[in-house]
C-alpha atoms as a PDB file:
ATOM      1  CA  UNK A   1      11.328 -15.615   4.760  1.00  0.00           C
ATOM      2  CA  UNK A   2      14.335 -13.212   4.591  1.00  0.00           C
ATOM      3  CA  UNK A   3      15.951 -11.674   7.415  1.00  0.00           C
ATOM      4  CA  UNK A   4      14.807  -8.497   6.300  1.00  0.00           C
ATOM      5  CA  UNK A   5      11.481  -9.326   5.690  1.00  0.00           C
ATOM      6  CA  UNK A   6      11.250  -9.974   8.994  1.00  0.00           C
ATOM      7  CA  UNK A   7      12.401  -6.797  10.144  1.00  0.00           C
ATOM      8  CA  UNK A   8       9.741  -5.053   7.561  1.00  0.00           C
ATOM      9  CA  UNK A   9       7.213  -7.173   9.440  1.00  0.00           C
ATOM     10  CA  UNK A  10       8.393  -6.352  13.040  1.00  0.00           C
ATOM     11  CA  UNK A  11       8.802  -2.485  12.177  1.00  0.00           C
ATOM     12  CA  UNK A  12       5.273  -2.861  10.523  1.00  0.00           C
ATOM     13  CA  UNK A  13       3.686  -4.608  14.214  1.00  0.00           C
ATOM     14  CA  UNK A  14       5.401  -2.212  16.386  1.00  0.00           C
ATOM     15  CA  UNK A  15       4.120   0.867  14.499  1.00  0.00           C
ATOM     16  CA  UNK A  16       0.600  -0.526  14.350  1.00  0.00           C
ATOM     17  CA  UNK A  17       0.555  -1.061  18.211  1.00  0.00           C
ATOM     18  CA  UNK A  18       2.017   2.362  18.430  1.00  0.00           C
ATOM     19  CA  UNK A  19      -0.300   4.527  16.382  1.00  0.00           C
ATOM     20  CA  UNK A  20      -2.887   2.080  16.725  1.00  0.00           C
ATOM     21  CA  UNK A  21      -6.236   2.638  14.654  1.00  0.00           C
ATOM     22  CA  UNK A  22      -4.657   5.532  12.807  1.00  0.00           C
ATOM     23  CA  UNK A  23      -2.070   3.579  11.605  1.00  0.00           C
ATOM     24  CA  UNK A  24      -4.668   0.845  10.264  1.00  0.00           C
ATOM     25  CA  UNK A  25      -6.314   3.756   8.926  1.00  0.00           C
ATOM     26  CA  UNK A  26      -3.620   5.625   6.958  1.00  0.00           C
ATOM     27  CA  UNK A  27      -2.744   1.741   5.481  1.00  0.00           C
ATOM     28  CA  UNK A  28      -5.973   1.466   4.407  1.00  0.00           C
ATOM     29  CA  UNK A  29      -5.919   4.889   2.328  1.00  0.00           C
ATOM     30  CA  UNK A  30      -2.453   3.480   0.504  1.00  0.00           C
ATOM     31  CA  UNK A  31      -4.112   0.504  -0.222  1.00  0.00           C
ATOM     32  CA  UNK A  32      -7.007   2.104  -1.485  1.00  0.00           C
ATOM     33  CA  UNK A  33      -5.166   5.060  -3.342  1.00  0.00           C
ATOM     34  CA  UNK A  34      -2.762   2.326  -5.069  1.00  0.00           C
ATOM     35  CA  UNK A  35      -5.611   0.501  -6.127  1.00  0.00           C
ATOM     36  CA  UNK A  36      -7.034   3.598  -7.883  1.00  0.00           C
ATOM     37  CA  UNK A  37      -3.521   4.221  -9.762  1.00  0.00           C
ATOM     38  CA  UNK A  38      -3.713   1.010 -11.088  1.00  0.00           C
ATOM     39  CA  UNK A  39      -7.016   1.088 -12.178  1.00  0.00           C
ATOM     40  CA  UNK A  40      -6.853   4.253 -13.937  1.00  0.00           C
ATOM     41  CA  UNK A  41      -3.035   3.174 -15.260  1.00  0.00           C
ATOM     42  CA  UNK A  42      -5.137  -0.108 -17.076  1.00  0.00           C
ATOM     43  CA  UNK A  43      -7.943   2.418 -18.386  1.00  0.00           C
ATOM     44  CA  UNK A  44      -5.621   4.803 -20.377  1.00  0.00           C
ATOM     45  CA  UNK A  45      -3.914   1.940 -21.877  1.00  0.00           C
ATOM     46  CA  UNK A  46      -7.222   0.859 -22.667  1.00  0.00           C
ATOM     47  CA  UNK A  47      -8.184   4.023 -24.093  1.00  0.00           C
ATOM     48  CA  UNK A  48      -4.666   4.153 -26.014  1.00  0.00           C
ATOM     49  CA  UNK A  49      -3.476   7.188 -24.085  1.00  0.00           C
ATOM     50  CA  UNK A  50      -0.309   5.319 -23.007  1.00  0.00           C
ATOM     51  CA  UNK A  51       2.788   5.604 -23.830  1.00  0.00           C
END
């Protein structure tokens, strides 16, 4: 693990017992709105839209 890993993961901790719930919250939208990216990057390339 890198020093600055480490510090991601600290800074990450601290805000979660800071905001709390929202914080899990708002990580959960990322995670979900990242997810839909993706998934809509693989279906145009599917489709042949890409590029």
């Amino acid at each position: 693990m890198t020093t600055q890993l480490v510090g991601d993961l600290l800074i990450l901790v601290l805000a979660a017992r800071v905001f709390g719930a929202d914080a899990v919250a708002l990580l959960r939208r990322l995670a979900a709105a990242g997810v839909r990216v993706g998934v809509s990057e693989m279906t145009r390339h599917e489709r042949g839209d890409g590029r």
